[in-house]
Each structure stands twice: as structure tokens, then as C-alpha cells.
C-alpha atoms as a PDB file:
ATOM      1  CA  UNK A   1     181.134  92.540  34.529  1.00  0.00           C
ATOM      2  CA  UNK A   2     180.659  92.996  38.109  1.00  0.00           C
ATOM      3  CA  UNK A   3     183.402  95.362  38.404  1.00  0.00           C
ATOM      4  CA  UNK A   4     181.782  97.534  35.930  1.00  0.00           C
ATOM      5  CA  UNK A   5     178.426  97.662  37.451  1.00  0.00           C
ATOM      6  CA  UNK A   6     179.767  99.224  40.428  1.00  0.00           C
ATOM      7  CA  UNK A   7     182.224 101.165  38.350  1.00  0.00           C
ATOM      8  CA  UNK A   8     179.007 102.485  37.043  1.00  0.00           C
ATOM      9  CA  UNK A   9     176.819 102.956  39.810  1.00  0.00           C
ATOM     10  CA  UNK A  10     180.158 104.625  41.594  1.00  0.00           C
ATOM     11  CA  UNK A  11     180.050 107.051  38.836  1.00  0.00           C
ATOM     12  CA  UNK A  12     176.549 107.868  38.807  1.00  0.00           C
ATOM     13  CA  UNK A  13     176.144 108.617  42.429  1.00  0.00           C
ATOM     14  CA  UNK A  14     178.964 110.698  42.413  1.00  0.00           C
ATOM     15  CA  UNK A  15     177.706 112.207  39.432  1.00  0.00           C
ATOM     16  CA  UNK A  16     174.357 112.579  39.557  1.00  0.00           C
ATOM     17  CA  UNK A  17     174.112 115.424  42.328  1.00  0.00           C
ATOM     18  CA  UNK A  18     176.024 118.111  39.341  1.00  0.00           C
ATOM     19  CA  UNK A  19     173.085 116.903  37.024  1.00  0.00           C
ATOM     20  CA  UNK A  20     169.824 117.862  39.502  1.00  0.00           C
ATOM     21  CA  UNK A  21     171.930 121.287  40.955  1.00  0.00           C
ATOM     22  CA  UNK A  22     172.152 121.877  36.826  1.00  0.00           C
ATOM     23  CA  UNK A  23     168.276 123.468  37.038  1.00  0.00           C
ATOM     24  CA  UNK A  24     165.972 124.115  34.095  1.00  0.00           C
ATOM     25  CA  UNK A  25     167.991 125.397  31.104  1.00  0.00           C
ATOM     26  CA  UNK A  26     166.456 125.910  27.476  1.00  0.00           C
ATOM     27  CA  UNK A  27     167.627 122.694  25.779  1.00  0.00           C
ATOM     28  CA  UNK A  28     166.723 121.770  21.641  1.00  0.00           C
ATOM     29  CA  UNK A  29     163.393 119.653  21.664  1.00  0.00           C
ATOM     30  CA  UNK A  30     160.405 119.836  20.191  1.00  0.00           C
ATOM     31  CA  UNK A  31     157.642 119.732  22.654  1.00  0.00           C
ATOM     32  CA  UNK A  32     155.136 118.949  19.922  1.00  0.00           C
ATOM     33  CA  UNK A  33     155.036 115.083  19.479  1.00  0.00           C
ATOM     34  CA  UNK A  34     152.205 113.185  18.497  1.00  0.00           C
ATOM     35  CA  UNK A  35     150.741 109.804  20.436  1.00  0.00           C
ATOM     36  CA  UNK A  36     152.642 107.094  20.329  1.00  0.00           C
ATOM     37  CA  UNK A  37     151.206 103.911  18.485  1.00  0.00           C
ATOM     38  CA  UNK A  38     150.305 102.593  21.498  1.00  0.00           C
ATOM     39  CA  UNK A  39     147.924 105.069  22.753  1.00  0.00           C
ATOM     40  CA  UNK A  40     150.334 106.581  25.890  1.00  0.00           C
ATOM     41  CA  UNK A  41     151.468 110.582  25.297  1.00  0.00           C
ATOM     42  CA  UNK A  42     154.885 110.595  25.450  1.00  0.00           C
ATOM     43  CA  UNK A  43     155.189 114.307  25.936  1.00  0.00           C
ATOM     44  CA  UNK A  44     152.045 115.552  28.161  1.00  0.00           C
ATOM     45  CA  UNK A  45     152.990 118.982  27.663  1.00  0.00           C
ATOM     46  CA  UNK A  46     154.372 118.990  31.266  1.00  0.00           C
ATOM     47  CA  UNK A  47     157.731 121.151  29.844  1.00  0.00           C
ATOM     48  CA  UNK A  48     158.253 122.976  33.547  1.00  0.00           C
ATOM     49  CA  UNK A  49     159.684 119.056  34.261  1.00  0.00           C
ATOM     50  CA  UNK A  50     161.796 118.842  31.084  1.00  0.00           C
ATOM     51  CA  UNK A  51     165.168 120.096  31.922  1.00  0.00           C
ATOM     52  CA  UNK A  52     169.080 120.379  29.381  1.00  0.00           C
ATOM     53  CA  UNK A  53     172.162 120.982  31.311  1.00  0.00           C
ATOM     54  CA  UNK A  54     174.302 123.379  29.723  1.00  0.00           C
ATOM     55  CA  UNK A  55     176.691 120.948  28.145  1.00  0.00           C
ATOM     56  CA  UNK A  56     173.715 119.674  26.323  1.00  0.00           C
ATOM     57  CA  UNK A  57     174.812 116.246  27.040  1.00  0.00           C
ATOM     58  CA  UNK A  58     172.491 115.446  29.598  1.00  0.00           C
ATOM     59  CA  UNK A  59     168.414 114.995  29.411  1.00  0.00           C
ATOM     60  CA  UNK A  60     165.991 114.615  32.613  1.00  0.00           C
ATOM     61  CA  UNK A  61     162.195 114.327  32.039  1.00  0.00           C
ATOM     62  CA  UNK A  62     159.887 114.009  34.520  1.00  0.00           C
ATOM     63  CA  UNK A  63     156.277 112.096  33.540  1.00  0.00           C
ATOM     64  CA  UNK A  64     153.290 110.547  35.657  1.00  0.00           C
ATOM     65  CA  UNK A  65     152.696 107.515  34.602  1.00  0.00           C
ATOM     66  CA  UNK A  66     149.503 105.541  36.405  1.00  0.00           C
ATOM     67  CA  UNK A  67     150.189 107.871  39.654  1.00  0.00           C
ATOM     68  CA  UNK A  68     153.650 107.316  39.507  1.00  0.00           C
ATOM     69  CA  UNK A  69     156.265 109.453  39.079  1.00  0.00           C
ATOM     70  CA  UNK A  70     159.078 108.385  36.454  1.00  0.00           C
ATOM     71  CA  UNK A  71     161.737 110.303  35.962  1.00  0.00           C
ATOM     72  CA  UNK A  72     163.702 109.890  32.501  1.00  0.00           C
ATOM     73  CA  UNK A  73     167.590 110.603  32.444  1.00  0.00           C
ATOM     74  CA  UNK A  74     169.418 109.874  29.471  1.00  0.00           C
ATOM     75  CA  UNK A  75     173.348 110.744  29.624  1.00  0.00           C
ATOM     76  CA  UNK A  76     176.633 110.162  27.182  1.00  0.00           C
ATOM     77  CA  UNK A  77     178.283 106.969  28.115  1.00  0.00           C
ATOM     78  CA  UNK A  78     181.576 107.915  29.415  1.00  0.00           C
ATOM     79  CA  UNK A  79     184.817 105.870  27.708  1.00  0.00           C
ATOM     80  CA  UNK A  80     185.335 103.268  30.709  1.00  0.00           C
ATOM     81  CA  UNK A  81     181.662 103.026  31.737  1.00  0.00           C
ATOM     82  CA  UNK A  82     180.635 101.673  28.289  1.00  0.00           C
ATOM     83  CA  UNK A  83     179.251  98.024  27.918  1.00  0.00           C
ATOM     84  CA  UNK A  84     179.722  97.574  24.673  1.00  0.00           C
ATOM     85  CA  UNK A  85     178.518 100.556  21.693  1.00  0.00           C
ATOM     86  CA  UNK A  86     176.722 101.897  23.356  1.00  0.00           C
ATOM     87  CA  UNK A  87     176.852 105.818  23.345  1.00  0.00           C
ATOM     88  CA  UNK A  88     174.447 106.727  25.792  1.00  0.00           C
ATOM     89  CA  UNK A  89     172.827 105.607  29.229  1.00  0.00           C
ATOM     90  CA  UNK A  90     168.952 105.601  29.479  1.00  0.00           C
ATOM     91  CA  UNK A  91     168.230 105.602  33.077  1.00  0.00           C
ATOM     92  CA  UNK A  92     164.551 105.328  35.007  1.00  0.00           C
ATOM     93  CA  UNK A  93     163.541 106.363  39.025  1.00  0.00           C
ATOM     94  CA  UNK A  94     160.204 105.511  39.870  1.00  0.00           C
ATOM     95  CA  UNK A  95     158.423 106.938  42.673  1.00  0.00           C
ATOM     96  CA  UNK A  96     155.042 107.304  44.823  1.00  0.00           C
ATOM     97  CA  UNK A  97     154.539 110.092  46.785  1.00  0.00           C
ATOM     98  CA  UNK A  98     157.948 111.075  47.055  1.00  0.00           C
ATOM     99  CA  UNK A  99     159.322 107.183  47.894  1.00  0.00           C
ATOM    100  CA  UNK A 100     161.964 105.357  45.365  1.00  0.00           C
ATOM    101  CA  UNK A 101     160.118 102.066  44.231  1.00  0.00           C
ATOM    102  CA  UNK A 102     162.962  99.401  44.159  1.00  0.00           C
ATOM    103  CA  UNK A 103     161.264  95.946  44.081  1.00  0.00           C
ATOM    104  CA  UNK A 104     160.044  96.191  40.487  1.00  0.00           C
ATOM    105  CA  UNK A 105     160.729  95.021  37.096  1.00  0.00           C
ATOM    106  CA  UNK A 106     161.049  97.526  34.065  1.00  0.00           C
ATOM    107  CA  UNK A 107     162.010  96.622  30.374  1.00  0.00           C
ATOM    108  CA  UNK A 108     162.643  99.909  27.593  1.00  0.00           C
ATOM    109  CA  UNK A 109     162.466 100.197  24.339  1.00  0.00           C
ATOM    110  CA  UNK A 110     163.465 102.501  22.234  1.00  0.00           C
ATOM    111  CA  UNK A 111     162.483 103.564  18.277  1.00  0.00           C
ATOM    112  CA  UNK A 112     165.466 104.816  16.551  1.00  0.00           C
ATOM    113  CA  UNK A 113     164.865 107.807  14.109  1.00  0.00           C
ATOM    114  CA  UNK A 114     165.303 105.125  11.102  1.00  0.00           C
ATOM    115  CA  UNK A 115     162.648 103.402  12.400  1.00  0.00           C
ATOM    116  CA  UNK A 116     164.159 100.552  13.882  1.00  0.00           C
ATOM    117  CA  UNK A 117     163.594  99.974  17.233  1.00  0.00           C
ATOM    118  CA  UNK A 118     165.943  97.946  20.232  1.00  0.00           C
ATOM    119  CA  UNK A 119     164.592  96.787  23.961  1.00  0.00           C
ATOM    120  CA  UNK A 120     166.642  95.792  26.521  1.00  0.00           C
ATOM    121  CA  UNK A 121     165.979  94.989  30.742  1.00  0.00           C
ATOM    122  CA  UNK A 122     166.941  97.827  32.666  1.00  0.00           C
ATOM    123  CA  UNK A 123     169.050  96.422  35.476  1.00  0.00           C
ATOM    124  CA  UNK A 124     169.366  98.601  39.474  1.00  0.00           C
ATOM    125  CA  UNK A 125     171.840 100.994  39.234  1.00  0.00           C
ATOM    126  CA  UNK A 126     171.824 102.686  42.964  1.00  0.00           C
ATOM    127  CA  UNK A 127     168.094 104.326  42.845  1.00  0.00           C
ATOM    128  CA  UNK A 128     168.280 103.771  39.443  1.00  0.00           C
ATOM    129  CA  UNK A 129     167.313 101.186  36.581  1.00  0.00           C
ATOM    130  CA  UNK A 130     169.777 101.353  33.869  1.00  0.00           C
ATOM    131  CA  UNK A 131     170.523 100.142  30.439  1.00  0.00           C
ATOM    132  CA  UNK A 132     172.752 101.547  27.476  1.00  0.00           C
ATOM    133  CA  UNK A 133     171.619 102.564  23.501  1.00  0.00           C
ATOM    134  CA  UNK A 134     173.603 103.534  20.497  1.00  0.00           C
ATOM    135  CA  UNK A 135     171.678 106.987  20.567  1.00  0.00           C
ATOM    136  CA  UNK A 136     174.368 108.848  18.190  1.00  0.00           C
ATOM    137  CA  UNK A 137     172.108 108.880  15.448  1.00  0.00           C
ATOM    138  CA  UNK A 138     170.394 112.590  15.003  1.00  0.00           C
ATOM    139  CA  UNK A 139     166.782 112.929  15.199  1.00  0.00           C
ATOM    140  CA  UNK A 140     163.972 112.345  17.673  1.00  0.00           C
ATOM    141  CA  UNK A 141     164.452 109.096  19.599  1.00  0.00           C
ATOM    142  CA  UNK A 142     160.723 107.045  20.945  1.00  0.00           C
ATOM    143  CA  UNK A 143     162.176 105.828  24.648  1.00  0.00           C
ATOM    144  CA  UNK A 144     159.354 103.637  26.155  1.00  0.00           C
ATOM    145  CA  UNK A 145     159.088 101.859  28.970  1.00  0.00           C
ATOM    146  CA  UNK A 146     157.033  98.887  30.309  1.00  0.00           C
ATOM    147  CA  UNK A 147     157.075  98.623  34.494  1.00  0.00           C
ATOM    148  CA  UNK A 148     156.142  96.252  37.043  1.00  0.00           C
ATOM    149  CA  UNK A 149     154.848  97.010  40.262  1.00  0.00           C
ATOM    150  CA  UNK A 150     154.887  94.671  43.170  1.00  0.00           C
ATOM    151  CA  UNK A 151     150.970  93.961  43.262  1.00  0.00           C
ATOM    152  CA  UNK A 152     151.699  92.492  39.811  1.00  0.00           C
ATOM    153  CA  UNK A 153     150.255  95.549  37.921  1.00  0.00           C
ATOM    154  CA  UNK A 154     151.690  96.491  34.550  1.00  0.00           C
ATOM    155  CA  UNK A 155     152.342 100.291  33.624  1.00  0.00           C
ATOM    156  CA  UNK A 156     153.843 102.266  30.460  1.00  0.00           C
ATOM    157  CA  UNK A 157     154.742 105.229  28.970  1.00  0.00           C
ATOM    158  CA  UNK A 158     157.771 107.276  27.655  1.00  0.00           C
ATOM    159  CA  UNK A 159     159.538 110.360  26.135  1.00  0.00           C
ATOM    160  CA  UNK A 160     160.866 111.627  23.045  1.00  0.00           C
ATOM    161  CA  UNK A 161     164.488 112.265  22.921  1.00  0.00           C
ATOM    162  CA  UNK A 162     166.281 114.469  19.900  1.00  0.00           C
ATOM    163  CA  UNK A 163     169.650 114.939  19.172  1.00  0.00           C
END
């Protein structure tokens, strides 16, 4: 288990650099989604942040949430990086005025296009918080998350994913 954390977070940081130097490419989402259930937008209309590499593989999504900026990165699960069937890595960075906020707690859920819905801890990755979903379903995913913050606070939001 330990061996394939770092595995992972090897992977990711050698990675991730090809997946920010990848730019703002015109990927297949609707930018129309209502409010969620709960009251939070999960699209803002901020689409200048909302960014498809070319293979199509990989989403990024910047959102404020509360002041703070969360950045949503959802990738295929590479065959040897997989913990169990999962098909895809949801991954969170949250920031404040520019600076990587490591000493908090965040927990995801996400709302399958069936309906059914899964939550699971996000665990540090690197500057990351990381956990894997069984995403290969088409259709727009609800990804949520619940953070937090050091002074105890509580904060939420999310995305919509399609595939």
C-alpha cells in the first residue's frame, strides 16, 4: 500500500507539469448545469478556468470556494497506479492567495449519472489530495467536496464532470 502511494505521487509529479503546459483546449461539457441540491453552483460560469487536454483524458477546473481557490483535476487511472476499480483519479489543490493549504481535511463525493452517489477521504498526494472513482460510466458526473480549514471552518462546493 505504501509502495503504491509513492508509486502514485511519483507519477503525478512527474506527470503533472505535461497537464498545466497542455493550456485551454475546447473540451465536451456542458457549461449549463443547474444548482446542486445543496445550494453551492457547481459551475459559476467561470469557463476561462475550465480547461481539456487534447487527449481528452484529462479535466482541470478551477472554482473559488469561500475565498479559496480549488482546483479540480480528474485523470484516467493508469494500469499500475490503480487501487482497486477504479478508472479514474479525482484530485483537489487548495489555495489562498497563491499558497498550497496542506494541513486540512477534505472528504468528496461524487453522484454518478444513475443517480447513485460514492464518498471517499481524499488522502495527500504531493500538493495534492487524492482519491479514485469508477467514472467509466457516460454522462455528467456531480464531484463535491467538503473541506476543512485549520481554524476549524467547514467549506464546500464542486464541479460537474461528463464523459
Amino acid at each position: 500500500m505504501k509502495f503504491n502511494a509513492i508509486l502514485i505521487s511519483t507519477m503525478f509529479t512527474l506527470t503533472s507539469p505535461m497537464v498545466f503546459a497542455s493550456g485551454n483546449h475546447a473540451g465536451g461539457h456542458s457549461h449549463d448545469e443547474p444548482k446542486a441540491a445543496h445550494g453551492h453552483s457547481h459551475d459559476d460560469g467561470d469557463h476561462a478556468d475550465h480547461k481539456m487536454t487534447d487527449d481528452k483524458k484529462t479535466f482541470l477546473k478551477k472554482k473559488n470556494i469561500d475565498g479559496y481557490d480549488v482546483t479540480f483535476h480528474v485523470m484516467d487511472a493508469k494500469d499500475g497506479m490503480k487501487m482497486g476499480n477504479e478508472s479514474h483519479h479525482l484530485m483537489i489543490k487548495v489555495e489562498e492567495k497563491g499558497k498550497e493549504l496542506s494541513n486540512i481535511k477534505i472528504n468528496s463525493k461524487i453522484v454518478f449519472p444513475d443517480g447513485n452517489a460514492d464518498s471517499k477521504m481524499l488522502m495527500k498526494m504531493g500538493d495534492w489530495y487524492m482519491a479514485g472513482y469508477d467514472l467509466k460510466d457516460h454522462g455528467k458526473h456531480q464531484m463535491m467536496i467538503l473541506f476543512k480549514t485549520a481554524d476549524g471552518k467547514k467549506h464546500s462546493g464542486g464541479v460537474y464532470y461528463s464523459k
